[in-house]
Protein backbone atom coordinates (compact mmCIF):
# COMPACT_ATOMS: atom_id res chain seq x y z
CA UNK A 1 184.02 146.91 112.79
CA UNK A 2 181.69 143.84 113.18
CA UNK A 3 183.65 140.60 113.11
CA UNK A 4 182.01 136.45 114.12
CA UNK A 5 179.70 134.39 112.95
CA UNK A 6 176.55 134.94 115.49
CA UNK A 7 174.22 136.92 114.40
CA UNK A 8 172.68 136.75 117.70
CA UNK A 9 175.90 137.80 119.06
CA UNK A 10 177.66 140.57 116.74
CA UNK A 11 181.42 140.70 117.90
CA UNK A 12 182.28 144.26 117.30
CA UNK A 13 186.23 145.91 117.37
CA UNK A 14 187.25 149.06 117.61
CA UNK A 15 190.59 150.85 118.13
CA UNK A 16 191.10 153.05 121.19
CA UNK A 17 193.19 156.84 120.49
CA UNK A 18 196.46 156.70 122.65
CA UNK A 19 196.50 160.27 124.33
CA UNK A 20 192.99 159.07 126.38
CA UNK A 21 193.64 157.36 129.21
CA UNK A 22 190.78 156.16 130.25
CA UNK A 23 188.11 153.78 128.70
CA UNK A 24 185.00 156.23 128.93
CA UNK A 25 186.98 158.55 127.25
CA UNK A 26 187.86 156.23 124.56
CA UNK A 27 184.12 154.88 124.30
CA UNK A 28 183.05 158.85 123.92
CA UNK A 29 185.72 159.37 121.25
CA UNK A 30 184.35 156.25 119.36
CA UNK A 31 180.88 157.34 119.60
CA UNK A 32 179.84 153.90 120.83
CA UNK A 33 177.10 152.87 123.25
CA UNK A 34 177.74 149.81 125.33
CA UNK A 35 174.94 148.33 127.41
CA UNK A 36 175.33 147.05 130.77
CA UNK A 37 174.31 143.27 129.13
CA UNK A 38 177.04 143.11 126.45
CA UNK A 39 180.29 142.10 127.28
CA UNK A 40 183.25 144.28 126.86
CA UNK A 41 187.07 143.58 126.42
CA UNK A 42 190.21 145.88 126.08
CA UNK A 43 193.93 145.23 125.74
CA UNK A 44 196.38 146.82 127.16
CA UNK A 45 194.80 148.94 129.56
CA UNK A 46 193.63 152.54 128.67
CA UNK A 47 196.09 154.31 131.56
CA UNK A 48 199.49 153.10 129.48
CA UNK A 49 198.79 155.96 126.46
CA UNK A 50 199.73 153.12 124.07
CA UNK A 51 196.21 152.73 122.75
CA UNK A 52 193.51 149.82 123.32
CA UNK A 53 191.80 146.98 121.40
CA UNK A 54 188.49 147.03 122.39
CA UNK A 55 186.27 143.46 122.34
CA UNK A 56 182.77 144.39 122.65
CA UNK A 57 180.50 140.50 122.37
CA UNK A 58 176.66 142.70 122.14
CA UNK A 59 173.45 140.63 124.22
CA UNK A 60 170.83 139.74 121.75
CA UNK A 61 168.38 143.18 122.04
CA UNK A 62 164.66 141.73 122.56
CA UNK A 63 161.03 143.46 122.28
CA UNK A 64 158.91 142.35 124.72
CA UNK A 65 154.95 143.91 125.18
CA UNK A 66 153.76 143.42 127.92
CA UNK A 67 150.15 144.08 129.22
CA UNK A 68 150.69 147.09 126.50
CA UNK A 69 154.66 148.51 128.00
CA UNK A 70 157.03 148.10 125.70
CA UNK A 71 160.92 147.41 127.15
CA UNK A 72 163.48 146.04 124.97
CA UNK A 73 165.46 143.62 126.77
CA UNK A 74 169.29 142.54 125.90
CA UNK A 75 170.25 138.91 126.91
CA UNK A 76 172.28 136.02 126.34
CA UNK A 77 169.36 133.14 126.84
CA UNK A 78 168.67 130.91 123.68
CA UNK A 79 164.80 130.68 124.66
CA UNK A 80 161.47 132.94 125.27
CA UNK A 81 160.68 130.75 128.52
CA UNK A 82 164.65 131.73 129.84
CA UNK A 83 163.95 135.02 128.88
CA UNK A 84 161.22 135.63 130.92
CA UNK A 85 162.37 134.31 133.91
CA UNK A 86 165.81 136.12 133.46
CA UNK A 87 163.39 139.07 133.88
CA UNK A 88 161.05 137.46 136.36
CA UNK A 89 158.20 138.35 134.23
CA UNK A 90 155.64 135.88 135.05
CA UNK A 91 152.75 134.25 133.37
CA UNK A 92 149.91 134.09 135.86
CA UNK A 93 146.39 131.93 134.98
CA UNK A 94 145.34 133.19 131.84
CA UNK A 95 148.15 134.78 131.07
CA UNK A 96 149.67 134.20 127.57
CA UNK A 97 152.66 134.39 125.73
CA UNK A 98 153.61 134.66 121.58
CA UNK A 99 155.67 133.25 120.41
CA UNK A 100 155.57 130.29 122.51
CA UNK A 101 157.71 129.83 125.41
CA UNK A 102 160.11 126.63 123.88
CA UNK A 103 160.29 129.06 120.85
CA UNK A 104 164.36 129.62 120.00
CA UNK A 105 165.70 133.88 120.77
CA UNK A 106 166.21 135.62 117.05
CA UNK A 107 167.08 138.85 115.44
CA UNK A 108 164.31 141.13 115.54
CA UNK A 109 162.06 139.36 117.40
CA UNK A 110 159.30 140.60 119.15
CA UNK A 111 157.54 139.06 121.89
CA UNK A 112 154.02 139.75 123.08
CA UNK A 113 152.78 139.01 126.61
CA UNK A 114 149.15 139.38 126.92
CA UNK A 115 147.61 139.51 130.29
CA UNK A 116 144.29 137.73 131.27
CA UNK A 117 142.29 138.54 134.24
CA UNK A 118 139.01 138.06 136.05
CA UNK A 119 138.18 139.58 139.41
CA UNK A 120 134.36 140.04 141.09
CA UNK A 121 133.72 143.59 140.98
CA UNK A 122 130.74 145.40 143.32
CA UNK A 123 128.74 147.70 141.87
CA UNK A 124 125.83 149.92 143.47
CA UNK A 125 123.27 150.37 141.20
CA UNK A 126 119.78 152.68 141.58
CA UNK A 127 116.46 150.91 140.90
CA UNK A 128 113.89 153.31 139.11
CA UNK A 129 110.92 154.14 141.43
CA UNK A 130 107.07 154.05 139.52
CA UNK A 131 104.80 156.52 139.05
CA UNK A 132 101.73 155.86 140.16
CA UNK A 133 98.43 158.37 139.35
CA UNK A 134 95.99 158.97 140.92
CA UNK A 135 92.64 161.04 140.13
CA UNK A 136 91.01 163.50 142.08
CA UNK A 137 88.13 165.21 141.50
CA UNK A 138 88.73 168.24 144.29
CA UNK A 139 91.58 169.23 141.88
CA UNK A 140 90.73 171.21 138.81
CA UNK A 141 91.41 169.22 135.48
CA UNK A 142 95.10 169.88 133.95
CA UNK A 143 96.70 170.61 137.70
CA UNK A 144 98.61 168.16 139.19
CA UNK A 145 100.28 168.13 142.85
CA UNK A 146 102.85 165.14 144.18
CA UNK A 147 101.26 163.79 147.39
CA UNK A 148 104.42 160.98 148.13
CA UNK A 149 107.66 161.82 146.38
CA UNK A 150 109.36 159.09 144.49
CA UNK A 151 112.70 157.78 145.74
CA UNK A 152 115.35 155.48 144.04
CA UNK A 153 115.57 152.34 145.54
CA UNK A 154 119.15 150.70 145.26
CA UNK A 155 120.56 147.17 144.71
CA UNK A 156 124.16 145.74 144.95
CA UNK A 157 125.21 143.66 141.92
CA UNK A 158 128.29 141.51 141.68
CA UNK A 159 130.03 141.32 138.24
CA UNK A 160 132.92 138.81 137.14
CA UNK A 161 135.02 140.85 134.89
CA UNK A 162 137.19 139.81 132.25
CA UNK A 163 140.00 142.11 131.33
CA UNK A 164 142.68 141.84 128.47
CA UNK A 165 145.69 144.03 129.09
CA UNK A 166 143.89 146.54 131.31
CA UNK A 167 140.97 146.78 129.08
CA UNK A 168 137.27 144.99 130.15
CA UNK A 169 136.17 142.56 127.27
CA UNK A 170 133.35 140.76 129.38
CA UNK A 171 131.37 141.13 132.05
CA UNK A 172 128.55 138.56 133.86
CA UNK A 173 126.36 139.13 136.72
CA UNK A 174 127.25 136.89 139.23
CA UNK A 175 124.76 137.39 141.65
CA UNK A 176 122.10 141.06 142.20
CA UNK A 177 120.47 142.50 145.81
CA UNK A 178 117.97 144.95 146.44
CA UNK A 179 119.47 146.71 149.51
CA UNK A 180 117.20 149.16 149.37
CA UNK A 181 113.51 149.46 148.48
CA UNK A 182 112.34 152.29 145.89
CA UNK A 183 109.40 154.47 147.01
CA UNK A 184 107.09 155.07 144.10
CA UNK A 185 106.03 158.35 143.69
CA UNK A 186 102.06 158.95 144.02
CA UNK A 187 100.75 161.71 141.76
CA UNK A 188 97.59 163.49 141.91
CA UNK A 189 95.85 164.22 138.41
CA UNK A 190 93.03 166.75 138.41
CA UNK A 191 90.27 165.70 137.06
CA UNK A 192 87.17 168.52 138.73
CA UNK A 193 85.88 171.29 137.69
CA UNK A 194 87.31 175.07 138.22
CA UNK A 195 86.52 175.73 141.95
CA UNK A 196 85.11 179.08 143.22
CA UNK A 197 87.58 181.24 145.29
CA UNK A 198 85.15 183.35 146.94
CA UNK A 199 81.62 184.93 147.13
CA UNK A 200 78.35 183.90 148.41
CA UNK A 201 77.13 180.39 148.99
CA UNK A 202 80.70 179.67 147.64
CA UNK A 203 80.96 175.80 149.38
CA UNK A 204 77.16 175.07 148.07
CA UNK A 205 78.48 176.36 144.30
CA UNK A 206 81.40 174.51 144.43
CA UNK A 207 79.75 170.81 146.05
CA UNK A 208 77.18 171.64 142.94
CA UNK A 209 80.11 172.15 140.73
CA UNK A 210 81.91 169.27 142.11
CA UNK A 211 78.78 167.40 141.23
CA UNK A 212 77.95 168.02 138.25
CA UNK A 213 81.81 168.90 136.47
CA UNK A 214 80.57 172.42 135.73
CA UNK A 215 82.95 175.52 136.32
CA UNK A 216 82.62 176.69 139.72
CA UNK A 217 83.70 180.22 139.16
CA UNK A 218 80.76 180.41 136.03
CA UNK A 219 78.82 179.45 138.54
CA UNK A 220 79.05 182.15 140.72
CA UNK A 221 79.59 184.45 137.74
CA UNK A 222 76.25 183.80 136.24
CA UNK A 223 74.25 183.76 139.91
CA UNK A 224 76.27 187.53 140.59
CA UNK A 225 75.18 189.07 137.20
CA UNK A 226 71.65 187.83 137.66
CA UNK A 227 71.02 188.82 141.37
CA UNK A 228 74.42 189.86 143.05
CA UNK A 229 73.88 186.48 145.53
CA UNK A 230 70.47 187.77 147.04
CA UNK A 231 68.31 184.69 147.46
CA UNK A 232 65.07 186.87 147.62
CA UNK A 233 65.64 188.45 144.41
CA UNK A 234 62.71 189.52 141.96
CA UNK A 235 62.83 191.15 139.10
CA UNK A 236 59.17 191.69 137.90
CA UNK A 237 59.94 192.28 134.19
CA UNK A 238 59.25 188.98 134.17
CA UNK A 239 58.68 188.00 136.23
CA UNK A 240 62.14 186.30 137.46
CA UNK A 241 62.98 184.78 141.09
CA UNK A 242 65.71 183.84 143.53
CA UNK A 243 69.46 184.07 142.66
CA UNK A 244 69.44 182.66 139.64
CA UNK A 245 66.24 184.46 138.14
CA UNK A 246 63.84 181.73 136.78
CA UNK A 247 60.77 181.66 135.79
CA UNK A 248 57.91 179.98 137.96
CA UNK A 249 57.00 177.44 135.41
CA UNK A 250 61.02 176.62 134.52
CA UNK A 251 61.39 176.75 138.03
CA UNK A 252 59.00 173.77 138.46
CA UNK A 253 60.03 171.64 135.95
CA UNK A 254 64.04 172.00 136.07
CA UNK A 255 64.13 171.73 140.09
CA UNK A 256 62.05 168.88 139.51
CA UNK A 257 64.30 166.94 136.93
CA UNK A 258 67.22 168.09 139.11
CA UNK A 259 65.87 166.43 142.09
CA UNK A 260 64.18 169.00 144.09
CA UNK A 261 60.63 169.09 143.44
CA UNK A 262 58.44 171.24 145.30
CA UNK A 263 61.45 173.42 146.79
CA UNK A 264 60.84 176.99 146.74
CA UNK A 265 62.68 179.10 144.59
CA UNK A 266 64.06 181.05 147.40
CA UNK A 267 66.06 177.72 148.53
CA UNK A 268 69.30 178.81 147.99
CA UNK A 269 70.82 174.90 147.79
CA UNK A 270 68.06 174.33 145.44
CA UNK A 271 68.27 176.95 142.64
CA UNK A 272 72.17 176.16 142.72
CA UNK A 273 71.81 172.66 142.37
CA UNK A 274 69.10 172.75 139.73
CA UNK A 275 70.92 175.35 137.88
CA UNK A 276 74.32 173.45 137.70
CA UNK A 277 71.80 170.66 136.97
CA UNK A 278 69.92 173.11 133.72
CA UNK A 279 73.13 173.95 132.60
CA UNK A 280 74.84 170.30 132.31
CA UNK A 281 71.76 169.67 130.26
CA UNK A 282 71.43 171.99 127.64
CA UNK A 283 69.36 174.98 129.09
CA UNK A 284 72.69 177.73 129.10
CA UNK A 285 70.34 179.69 126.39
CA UNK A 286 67.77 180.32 129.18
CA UNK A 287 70.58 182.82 130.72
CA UNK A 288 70.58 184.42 126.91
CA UNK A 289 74.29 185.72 126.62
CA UNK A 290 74.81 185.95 130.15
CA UNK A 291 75.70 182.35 130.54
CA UNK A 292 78.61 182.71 127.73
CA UNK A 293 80.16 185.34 129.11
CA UNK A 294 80.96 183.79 132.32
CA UNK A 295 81.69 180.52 131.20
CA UNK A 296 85.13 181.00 130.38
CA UNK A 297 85.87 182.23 133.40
């Protein structure tokens, strides 16, 4: 039974069975828990067999969270602040404490210690490398290649970081350095025509191609169909001439608007040039459907 006036301090009496001689036993009979805080009292002894009074004065059970742990503390201090250091739990900085320290011990009370920190964190962070393009007309349009490979540069930041209980609330850069330099990637964008892989005059078709943005491999498409790559072609249906079969009066004026005037139409340079030249300009029907055919390819 529960006897006093302190409700801080229940006094609590029990009565222990004669035939145990010993007060665990009697404590196990009663069913009671005793902690090591409260204070316990029994008369006579246990080992007589004539019974015992038992006294127990129960510490004042506490709550106390702190950073988060919960432990429930039993004392006989009057205060928060004596608490605290009964349990050498101490307030450090920005460390606080609710209810405040001066604050009188009650009943159910529960007491929150919140913990406040800031320490400089290092961080290594990677700074993005740029892309850079770059155009080349030796590569046919829509390829690309990567002449310099990009690499992530790096820099070393220094943080002051608040945390509440464990948990980050804030975070400020202190102070940032680039420790290492990113290399920016280079890459190539085609922007030339479709190159010839093979076949006669194949470096003078592609320059003329190069030139002039037309396809390369139409190029030697249309000069195979029309004389299988034999500068000294004739065909005299038409008469036609050289490797791309012209006429002698187109011959004159489109080798003249393309820049070689007076060549022969046996030049093999020329009649490529002028023909990448006729066909940049409109004259594809001159081929009839030749030219279409081997335009796409």
């Amino acid at each position: 039974m529960q006897v006093g006036s302190d409700p801080n301090h229940p006094t609590e009496i029990y009565y222990g069975d004669p035939f145990l001689k010993s007060l665990d036993e009697m404590l196990a009979s009663l069913a009671l828990e005793v902690f090591k805080e409260d204070k316990l009292e029994f008369i006579p002894p246990p080992e007589l067999g004539t019974g015992s009074k038992i006294t127990i004065h129960r510490a004042l059970p506490i709550e106390v969270t702190d950073a988060k742990k919960v432990t429930i503390y039993r004392t006989w201090q009057e205060t928060v602040d004596r608490l605290l250091k009964e349990n050498s739990i101490e307030l450090v900085g920005q460390d606080s404490v609710d209810p405040a320290l001066e604050t009188k011990l009650t009943q159910n009370m529960k007491i929150k210690v919140t913990r406040v920190a800031e320490v400089e964190v290092t961080e290594k962070e990677p700074i993005d490398f740029k892309t850079i393009q770059k155009e080349d007309i030796d590569l046919e349009k829509g390829q690309t290649r990567i002449e310099q490979k990009g690499i992530k540069g790096e820099k070393t930041v220094i943080y002051i970081v608040k945390r509440v209980d464990g948990e980050e609330v804030s975070r400020t850069k202190k102070s940032s350095e680039i420790t290492k330099d990113p290399v920016n990637e280079i890459l190539i964008i085609g922007v030339g025509p479709k190159y010839a892989k093979s076949g006669p005059y194949v470096d003078i078709i592609n320059a003329a191609a190069r030139q002039y943005l037309i396809n390369g491999t139409a190029l030697m498409c249309l000069m195979l169909k029309e004389s299988s790559g034999h500068f000294d072609s004739v065909n005299p249906d038409g008469p036609w001439y050289g490797l791309f079969q012209y006429t002698e009066g187109f011959w004159a004026s489109a080798s003249s608007s393309a820049g070689y005037g007076g060549a022969d139409w046996s030049d093999a340079t020329a009649q490529i040039y002028t023909t990448a030249w006729a066909l940049t300009h409109g004259y594809g029907g001159r081929w009839g459907g030749t030219w279409p055919s081997c335009a796409n390819k």
